[in-house]
Every structure is written in structure tokens, then in C-alpha cells.
N, C-alpha and C. Protein backbone atom coordinates (compact mmCIF):
# COMPACT_ATOMS: atom_id res chain seq x y z
N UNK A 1 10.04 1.44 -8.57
CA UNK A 1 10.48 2.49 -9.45
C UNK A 1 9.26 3.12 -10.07
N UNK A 2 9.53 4.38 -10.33
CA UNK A 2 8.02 5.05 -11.07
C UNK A 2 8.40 6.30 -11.86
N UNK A 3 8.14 5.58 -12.73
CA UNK A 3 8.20 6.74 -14.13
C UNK A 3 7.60 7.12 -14.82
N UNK A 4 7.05 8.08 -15.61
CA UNK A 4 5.50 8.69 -15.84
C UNK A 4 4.47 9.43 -14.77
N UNK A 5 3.01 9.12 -15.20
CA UNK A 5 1.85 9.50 -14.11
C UNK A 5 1.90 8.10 -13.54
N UNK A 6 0.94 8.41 -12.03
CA UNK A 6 0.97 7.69 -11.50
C UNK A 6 -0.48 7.24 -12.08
N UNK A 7 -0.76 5.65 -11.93
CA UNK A 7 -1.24 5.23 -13.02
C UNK A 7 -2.69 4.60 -11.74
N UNK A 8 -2.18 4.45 -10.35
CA UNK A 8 -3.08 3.95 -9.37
C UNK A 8 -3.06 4.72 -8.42
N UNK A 9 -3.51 4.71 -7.74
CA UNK A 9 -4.19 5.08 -6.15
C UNK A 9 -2.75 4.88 -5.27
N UNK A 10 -2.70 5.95 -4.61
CA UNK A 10 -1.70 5.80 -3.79
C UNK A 10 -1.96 4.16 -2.53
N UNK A 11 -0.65 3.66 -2.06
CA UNK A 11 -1.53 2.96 -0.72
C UNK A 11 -1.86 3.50 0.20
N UNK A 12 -3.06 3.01 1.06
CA UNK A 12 -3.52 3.61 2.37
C UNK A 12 -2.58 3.11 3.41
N UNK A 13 -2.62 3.58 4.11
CA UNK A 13 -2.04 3.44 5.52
C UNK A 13 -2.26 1.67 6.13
N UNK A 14 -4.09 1.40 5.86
CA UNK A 14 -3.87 0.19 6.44
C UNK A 14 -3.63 -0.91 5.34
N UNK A 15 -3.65 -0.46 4.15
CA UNK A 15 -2.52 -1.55 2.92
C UNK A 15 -1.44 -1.68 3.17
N UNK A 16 -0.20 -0.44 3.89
CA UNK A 16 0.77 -0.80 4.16
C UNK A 16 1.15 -1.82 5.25
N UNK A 17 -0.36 -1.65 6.61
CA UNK A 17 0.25 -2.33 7.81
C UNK A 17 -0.45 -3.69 7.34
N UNK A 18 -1.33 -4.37 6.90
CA UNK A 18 -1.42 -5.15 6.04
C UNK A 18 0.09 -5.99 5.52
N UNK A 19 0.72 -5.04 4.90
CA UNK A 19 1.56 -6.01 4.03
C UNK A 19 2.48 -6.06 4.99
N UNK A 20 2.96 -5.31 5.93
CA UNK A 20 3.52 -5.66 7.30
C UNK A 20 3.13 -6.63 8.10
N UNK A 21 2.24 -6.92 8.40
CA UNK A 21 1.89 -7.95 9.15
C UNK A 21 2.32 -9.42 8.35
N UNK A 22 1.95 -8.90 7.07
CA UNK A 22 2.27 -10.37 6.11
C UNK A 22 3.94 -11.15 6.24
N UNK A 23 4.32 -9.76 6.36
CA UNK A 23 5.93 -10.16 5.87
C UNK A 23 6.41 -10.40 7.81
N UNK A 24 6.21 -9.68 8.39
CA UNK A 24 6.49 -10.32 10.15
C UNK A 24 6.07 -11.74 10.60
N UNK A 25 4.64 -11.95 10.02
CA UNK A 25 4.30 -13.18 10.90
C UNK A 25 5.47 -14.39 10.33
N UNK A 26 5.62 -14.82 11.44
CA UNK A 26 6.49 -16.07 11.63
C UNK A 26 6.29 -17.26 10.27
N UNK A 27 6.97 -17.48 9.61
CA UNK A 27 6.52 -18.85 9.06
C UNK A 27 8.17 -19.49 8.09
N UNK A 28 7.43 -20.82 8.18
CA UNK A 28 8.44 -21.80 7.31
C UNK A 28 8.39 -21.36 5.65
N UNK A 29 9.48 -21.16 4.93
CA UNK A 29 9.33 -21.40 3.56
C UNK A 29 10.47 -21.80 2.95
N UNK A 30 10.20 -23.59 2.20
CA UNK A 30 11.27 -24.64 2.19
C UNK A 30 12.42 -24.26 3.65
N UNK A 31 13.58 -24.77 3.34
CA UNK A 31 14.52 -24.88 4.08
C UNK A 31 14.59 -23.13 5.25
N UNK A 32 13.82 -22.43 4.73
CA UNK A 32 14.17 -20.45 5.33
C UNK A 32 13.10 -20.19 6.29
N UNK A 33 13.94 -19.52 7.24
CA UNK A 33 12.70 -19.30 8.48
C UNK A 33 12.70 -17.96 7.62
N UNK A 34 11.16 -17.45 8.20
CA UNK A 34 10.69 -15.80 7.07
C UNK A 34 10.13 -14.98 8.54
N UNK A 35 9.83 -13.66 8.74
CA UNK A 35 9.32 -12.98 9.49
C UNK A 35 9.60 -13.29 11.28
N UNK A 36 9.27 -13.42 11.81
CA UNK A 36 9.51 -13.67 13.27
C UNK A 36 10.28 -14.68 13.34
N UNK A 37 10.01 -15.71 12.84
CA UNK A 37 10.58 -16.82 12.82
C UNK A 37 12.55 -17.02 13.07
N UNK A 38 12.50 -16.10 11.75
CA UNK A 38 13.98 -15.92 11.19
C UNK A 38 14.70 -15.71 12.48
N UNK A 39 14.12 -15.07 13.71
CA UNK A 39 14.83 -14.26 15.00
C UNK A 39 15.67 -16.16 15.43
N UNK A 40 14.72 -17.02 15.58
CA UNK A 40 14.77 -17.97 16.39
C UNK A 40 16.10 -18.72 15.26
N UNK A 41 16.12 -19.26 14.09
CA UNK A 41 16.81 -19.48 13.55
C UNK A 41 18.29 -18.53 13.54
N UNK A 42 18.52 -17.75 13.44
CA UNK A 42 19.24 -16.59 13.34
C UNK A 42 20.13 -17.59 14.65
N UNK A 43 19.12 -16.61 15.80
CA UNK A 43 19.95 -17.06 17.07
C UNK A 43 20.86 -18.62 17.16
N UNK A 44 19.82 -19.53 16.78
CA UNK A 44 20.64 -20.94 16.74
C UNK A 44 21.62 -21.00 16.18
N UNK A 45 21.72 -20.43 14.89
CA UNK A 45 22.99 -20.46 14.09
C UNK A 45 24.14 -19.71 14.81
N UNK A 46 23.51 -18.89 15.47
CA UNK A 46 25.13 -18.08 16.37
C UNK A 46 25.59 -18.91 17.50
N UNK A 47 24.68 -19.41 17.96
CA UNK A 47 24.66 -20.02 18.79
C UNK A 47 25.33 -21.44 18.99
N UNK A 48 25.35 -22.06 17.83
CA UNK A 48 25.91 -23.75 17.53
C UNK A 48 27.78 -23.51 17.66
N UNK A 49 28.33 -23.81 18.79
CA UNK A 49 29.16 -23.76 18.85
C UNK A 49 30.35 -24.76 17.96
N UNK A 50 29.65 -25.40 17.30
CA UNK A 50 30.66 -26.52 16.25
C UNK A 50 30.67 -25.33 15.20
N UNK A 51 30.09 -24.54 14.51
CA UNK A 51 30.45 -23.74 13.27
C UNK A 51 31.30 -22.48 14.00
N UNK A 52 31.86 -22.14 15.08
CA UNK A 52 33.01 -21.66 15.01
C UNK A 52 34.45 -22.10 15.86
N UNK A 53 35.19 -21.10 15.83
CA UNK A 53 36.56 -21.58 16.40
C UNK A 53 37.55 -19.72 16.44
N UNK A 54 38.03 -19.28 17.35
CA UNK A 54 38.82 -18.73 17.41
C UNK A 54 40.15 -18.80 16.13
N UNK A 55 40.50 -20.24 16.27
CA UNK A 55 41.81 -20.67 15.22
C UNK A 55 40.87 -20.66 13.42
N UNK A 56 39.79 -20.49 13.56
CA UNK A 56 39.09 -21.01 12.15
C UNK A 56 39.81 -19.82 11.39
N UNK A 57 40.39 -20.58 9.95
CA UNK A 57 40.37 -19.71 8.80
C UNK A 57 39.84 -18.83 8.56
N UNK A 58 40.58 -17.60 8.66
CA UNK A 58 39.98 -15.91 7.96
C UNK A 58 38.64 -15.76 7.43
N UNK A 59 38.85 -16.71 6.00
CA UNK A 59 37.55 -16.65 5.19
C UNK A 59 36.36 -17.50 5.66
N UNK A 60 36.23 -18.43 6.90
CA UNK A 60 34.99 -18.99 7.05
C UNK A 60 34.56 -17.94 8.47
N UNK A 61 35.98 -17.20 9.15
CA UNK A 61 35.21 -15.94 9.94
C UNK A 61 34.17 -15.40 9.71
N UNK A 62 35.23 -14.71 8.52
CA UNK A 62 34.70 -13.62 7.53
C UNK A 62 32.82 -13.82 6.98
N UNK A 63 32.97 -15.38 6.75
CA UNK A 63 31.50 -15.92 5.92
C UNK A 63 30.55 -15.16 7.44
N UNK A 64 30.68 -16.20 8.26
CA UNK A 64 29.70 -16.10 9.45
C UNK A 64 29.79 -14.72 9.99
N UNK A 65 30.80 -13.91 10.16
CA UNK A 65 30.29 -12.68 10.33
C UNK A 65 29.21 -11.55 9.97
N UNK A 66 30.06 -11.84 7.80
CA UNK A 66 28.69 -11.52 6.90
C UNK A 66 27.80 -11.79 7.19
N UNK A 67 27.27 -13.32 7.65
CA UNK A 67 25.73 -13.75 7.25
C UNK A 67 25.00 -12.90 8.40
N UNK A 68 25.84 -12.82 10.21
CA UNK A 68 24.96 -12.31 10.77
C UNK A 68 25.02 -10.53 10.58
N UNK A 69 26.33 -10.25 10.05
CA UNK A 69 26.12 -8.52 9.81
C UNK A 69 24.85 -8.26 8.95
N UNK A 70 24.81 -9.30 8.17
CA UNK A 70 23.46 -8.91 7.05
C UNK A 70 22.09 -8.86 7.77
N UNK A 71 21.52 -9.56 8.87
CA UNK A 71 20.74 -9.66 9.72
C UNK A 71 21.00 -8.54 10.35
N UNK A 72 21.90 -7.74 11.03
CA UNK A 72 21.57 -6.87 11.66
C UNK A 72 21.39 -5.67 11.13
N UNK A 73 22.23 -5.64 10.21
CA UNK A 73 21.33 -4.43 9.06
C UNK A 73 19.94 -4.35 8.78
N UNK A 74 20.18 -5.52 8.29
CA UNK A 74 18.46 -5.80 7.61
C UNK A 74 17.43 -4.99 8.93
N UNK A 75 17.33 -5.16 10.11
CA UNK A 75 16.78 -5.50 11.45
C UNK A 75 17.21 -3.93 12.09
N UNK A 76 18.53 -3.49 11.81
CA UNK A 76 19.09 -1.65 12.32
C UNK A 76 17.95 -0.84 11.08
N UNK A 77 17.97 -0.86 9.97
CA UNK A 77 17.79 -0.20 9.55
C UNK A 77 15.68 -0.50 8.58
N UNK A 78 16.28 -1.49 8.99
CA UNK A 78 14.66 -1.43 9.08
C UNK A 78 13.37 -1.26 9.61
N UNK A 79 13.92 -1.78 10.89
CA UNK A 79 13.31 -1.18 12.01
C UNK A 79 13.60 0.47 12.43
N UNK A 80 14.25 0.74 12.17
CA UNK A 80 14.55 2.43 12.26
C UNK A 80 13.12 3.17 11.43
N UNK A 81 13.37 2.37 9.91
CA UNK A 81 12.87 3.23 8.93
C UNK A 81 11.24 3.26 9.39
N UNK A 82 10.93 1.87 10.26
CA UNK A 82 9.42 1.86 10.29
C UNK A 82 9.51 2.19 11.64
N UNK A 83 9.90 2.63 12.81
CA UNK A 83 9.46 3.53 13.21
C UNK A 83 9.76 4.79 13.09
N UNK A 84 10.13 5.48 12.23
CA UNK A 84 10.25 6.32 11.67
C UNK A 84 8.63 7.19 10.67
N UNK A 85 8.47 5.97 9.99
CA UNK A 85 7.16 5.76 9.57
C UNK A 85 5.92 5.97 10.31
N UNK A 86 6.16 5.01 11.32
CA UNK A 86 4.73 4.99 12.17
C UNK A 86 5.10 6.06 12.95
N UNK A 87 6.30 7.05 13.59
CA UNK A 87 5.97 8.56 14.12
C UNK A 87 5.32 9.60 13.55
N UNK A 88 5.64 9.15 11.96
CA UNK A 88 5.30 10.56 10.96
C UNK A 88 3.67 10.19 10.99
N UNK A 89 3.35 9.13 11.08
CA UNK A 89 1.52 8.15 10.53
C UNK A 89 1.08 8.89 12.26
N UNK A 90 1.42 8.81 13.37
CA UNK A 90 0.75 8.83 14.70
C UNK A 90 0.79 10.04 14.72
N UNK A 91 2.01 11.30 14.13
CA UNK A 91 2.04 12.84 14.06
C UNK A 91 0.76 13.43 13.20
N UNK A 92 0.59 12.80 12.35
CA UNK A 92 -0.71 12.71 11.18
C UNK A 92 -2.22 12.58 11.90
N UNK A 93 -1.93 11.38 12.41
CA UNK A 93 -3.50 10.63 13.10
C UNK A 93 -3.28 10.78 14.71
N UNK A 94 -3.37 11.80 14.85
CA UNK A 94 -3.28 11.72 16.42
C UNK A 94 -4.58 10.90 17.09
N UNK A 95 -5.47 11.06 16.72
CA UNK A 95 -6.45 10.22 16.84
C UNK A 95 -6.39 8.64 16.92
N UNK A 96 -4.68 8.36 16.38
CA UNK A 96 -4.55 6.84 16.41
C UNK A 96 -3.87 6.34 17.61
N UNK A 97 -3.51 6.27 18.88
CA UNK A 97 -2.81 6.20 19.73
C UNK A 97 -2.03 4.74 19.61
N UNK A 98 -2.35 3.89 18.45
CA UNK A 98 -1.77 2.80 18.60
C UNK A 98 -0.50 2.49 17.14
N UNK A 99 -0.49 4.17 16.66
CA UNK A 99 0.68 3.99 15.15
C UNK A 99 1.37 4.65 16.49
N UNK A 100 1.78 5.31 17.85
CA UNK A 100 2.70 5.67 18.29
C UNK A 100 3.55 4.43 19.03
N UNK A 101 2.47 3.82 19.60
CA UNK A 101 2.78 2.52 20.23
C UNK A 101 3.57 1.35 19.21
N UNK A 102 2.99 1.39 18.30
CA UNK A 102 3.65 0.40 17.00
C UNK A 102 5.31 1.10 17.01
N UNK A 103 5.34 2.79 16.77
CA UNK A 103 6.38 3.00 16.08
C UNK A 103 7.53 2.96 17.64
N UNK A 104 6.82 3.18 18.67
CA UNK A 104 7.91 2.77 19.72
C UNK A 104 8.53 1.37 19.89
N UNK A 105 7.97 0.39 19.52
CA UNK A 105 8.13 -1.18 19.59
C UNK A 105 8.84 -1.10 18.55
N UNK A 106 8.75 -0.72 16.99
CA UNK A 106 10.09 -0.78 15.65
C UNK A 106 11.31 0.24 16.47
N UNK A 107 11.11 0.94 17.69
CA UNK A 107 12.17 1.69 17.75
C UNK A 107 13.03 1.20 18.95
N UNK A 108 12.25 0.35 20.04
CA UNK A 108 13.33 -1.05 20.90
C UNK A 108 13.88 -1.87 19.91
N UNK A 109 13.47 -2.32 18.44
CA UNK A 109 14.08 -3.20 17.79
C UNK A 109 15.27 -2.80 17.30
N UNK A 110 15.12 -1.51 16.59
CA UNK A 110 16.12 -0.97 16.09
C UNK A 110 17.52 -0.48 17.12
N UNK A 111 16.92 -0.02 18.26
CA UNK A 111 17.82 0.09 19.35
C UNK A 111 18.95 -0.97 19.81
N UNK A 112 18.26 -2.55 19.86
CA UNK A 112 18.72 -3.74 20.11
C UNK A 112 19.72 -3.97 19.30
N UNK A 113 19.26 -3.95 18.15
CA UNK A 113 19.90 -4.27 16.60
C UNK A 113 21.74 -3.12 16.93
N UNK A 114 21.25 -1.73 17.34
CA UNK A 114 22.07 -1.33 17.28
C UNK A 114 23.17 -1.76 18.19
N UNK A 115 22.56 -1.78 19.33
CA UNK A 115 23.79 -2.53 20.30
C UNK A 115 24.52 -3.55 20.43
N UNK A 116 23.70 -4.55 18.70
CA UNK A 116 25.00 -5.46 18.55
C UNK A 116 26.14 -5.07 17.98
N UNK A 117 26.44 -3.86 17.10
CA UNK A 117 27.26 -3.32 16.42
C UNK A 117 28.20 -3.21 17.74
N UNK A 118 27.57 -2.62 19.12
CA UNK A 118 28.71 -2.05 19.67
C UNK A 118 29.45 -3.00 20.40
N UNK A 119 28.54 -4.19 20.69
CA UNK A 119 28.85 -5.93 21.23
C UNK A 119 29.86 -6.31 20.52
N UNK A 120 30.04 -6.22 18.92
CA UNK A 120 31.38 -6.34 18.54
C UNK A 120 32.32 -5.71 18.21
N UNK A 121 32.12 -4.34 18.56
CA UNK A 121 33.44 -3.39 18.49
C UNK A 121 33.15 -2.44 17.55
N UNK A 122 32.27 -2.28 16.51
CA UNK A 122 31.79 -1.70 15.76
C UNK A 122 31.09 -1.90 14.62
N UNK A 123 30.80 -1.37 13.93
CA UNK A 123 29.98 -1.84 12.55
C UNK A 123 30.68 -2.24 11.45
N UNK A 124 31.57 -1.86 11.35
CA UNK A 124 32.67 -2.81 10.51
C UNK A 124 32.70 -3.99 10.58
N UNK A 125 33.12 -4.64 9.70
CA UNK A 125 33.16 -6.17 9.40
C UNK A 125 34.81 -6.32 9.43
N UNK A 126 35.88 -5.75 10.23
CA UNK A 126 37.31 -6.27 10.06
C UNK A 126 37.48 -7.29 10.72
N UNK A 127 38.73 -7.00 10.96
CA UNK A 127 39.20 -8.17 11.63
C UNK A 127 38.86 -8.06 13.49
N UNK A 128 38.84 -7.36 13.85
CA UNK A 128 38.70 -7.19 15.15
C UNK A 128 37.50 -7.45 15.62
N UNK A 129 35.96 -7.57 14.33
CA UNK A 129 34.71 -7.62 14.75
C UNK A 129 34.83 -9.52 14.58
N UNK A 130 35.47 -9.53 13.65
CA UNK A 130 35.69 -11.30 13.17
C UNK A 130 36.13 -11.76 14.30
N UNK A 131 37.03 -11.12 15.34
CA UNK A 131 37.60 -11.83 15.97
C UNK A 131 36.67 -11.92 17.53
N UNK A 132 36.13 -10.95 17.43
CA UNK A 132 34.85 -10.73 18.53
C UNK A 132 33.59 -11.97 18.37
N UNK A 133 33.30 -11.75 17.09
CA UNK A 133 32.48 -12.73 16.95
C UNK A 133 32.53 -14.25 16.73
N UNK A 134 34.05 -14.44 17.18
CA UNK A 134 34.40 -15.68 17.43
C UNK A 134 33.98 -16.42 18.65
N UNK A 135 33.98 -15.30 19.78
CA UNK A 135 33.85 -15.22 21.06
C UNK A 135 32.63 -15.81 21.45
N UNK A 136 32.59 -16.99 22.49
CA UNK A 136 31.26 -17.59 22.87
C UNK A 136 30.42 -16.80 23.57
N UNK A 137 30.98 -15.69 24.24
CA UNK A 137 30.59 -14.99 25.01
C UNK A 137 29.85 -13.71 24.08
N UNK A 138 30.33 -13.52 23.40
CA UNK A 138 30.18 -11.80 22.53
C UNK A 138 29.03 -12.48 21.85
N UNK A 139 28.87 -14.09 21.44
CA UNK A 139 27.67 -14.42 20.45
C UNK A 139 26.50 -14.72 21.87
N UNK A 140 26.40 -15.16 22.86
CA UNK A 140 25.60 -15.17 23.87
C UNK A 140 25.04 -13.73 23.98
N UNK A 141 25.75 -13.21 23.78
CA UNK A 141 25.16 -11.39 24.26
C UNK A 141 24.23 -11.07 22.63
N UNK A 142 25.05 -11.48 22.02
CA UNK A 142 24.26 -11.14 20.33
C UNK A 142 22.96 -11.99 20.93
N UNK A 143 22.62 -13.31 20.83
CA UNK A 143 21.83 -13.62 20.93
C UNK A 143 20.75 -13.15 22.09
N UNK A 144 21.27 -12.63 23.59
CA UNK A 144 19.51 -12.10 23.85
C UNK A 144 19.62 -10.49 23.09
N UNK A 145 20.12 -10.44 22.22
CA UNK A 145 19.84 -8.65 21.52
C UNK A 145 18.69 -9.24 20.62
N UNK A 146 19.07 -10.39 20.17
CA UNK A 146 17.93 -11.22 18.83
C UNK A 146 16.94 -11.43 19.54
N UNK A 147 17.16 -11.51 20.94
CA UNK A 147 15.51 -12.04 21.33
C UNK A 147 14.85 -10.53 21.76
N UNK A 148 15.69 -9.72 21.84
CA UNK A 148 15.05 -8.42 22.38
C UNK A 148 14.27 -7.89 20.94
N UNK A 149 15.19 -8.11 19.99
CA UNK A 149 14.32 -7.43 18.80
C UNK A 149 13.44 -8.26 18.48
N UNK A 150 13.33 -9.71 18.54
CA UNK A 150 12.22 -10.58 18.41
C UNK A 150 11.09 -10.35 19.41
N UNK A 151 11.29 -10.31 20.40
CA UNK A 151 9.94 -9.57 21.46
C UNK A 151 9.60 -8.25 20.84
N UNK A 152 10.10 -7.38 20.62
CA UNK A 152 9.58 -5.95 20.34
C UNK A 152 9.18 -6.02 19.07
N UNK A 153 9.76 -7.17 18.17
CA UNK A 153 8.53 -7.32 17.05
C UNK A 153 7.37 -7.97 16.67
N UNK A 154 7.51 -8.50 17.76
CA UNK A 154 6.01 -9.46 18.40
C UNK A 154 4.55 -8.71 18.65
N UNK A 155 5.52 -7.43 19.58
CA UNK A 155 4.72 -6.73 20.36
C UNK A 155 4.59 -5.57 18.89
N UNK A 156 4.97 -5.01 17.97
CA UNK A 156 4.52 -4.27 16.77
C UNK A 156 3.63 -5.36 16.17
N UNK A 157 4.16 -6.57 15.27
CA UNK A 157 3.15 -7.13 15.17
C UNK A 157 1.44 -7.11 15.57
N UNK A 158 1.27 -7.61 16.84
CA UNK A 158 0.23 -7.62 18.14
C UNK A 158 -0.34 -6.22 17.74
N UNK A 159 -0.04 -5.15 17.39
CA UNK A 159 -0.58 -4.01 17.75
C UNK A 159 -1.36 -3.74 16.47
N UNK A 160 0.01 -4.26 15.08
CA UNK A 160 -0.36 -3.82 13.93
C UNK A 160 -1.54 -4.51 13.62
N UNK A 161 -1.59 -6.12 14.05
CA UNK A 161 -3.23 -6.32 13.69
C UNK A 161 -4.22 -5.69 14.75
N UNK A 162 -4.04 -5.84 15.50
CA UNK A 162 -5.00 -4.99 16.24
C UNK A 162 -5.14 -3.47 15.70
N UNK A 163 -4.89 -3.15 15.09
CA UNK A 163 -4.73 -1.52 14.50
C UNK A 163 -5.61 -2.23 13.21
N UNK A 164 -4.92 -2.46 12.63
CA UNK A 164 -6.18 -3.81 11.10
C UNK A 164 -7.43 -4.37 11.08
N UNK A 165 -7.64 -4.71 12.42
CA UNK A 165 -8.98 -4.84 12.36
C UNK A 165 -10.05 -4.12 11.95
């Protein structure tokens, strides 16, 4: 939030990919996978066929649907926004040939991300996506979309430090 003058220095370009790199790289913190990591966890959890059931109660659907709709938001629209970012940064620095390359790799992620929406019928969270994502099959397909956006953020990663150096 910012109210008043601005009181510092705007950030540079490589402060932002900086704090990008921070928040992607893979790591443990207590019990929470964080940055790359999260892809591999994510997947397992869809994946463990004892936490669902076709017959399971509405509301523990409902839970596991949320937890992974929240992941793919997080992952649609974030990845959108940064390559979005790195087109406007590579339109700027043409001279940089590797903010175009970055912002194409956030834009396979975001792509992936999107095609789980359509894996379960839509972006809605009703009943018909609950009932999709019951499906062993519909969560097998979710899961290589998680590994597709986990590779293509490997490969932004990879670039963004190499762009940092």
C-alpha cells in the first residue's frame, strides 16, 4: 500500500527477479513445501488415493477441491501476471533476449494451470467439478498439468538466475 511521497527508490528490475528467484526455489519450511517444491507435494496429495472416494461426503469433496482450486489460482494467475511482466521488461530491454524467454516459460505455466480448469469442467468449484475431481482419472491428468507447470518453472527459474548474475 502507498500513501503519501514515495519515500525510496523505486525497485530495479533485477531486485524484482531476485526476490523471484527467492520465493521459486524449492525448499522445506516446517511441515510446508514453499516454491518448486510445493509442485511435488501438491501432486502427491491429489494423488493419494485413500483421501478420496466418489461416495465421500459433500463437505470433505468440497475441502479437497478448495485446497487444490487454491493452487491453481495461485499458479493461473500468477504465472499469467509474470509473464505478463517479463513481456512488458523484454518490450523495454530488447537488448535482453532472456526477460522474453523467462516470460514465455511463466506463460506454459499459466497455460497448464489453465487446462486444469477445463480437466474439471470448469472453474467453478460446484458440484460437477467436486464430482470430477473425485475421479482417479481427472486427478492423474491434474497431476502431469502440475508437472508441466513445475518444469516450465524450473526452466523460468534457470533463466532468472542466469539473467542475475
Amino acid at each position: 500500500m502507498s500513501i503519501g511521497e514515495e519515500t525510496e527508490s523505486p525497485d530495479t528490475l533485477k531486485d524484482i527477479i531476485e526476490r523471484a528467484i527467492l520465493a521459486l526455489e524449492g525448499r522445506q519450511f516446517g511441515k510446508y513445501a514453499k516454491g518448486i517444491a510445493a509442485y511435488d507435494a501438491w501432486k502427491k496429495a491429489i494423488l493419494d488415493e485413500s483421501q478420496f472416494s466418489e461416495s465421500m461426503v459433500i463437505p470433505l469433496q468440497a475441502e479437497r477441491l478448495m485446497c487444490h482450486g487454491d493452487g491453481m489460482d495461485c499458479v493461473a494467475d500468477g504465472r499469467k501476471s509474470a509473464c505478463k511482466y517479463f513481456r512488458k521488461m523484454a518490450d523495454l530491454s530488447p537488448e535482453q533476449p532472456l526477460l522474453e524467454k523467462i516470460a514465455e516459460q511463466f506463460g506454459v505455466s499459466a497455460t497448464a494451470a489453465h487446462k486444469m480448469f477445463d480437466t474439471l469442467g470448469g472453474w467453478e468449484r460446484g458440484e460437477a467439478q467436486m464430482k470430477a475431481f473425485m475421479k482417479s482419472e481427472i486427478r492423474k491428468r491434474l497431476g502431469e498439468l502440475i508437472d508441466e507447470c513445475k518444469a516450465a518453472d524450473e526452466k523460468a527459474l534457470a533463466l532468472m538466475k542466469e539473467f542475475a548474475k
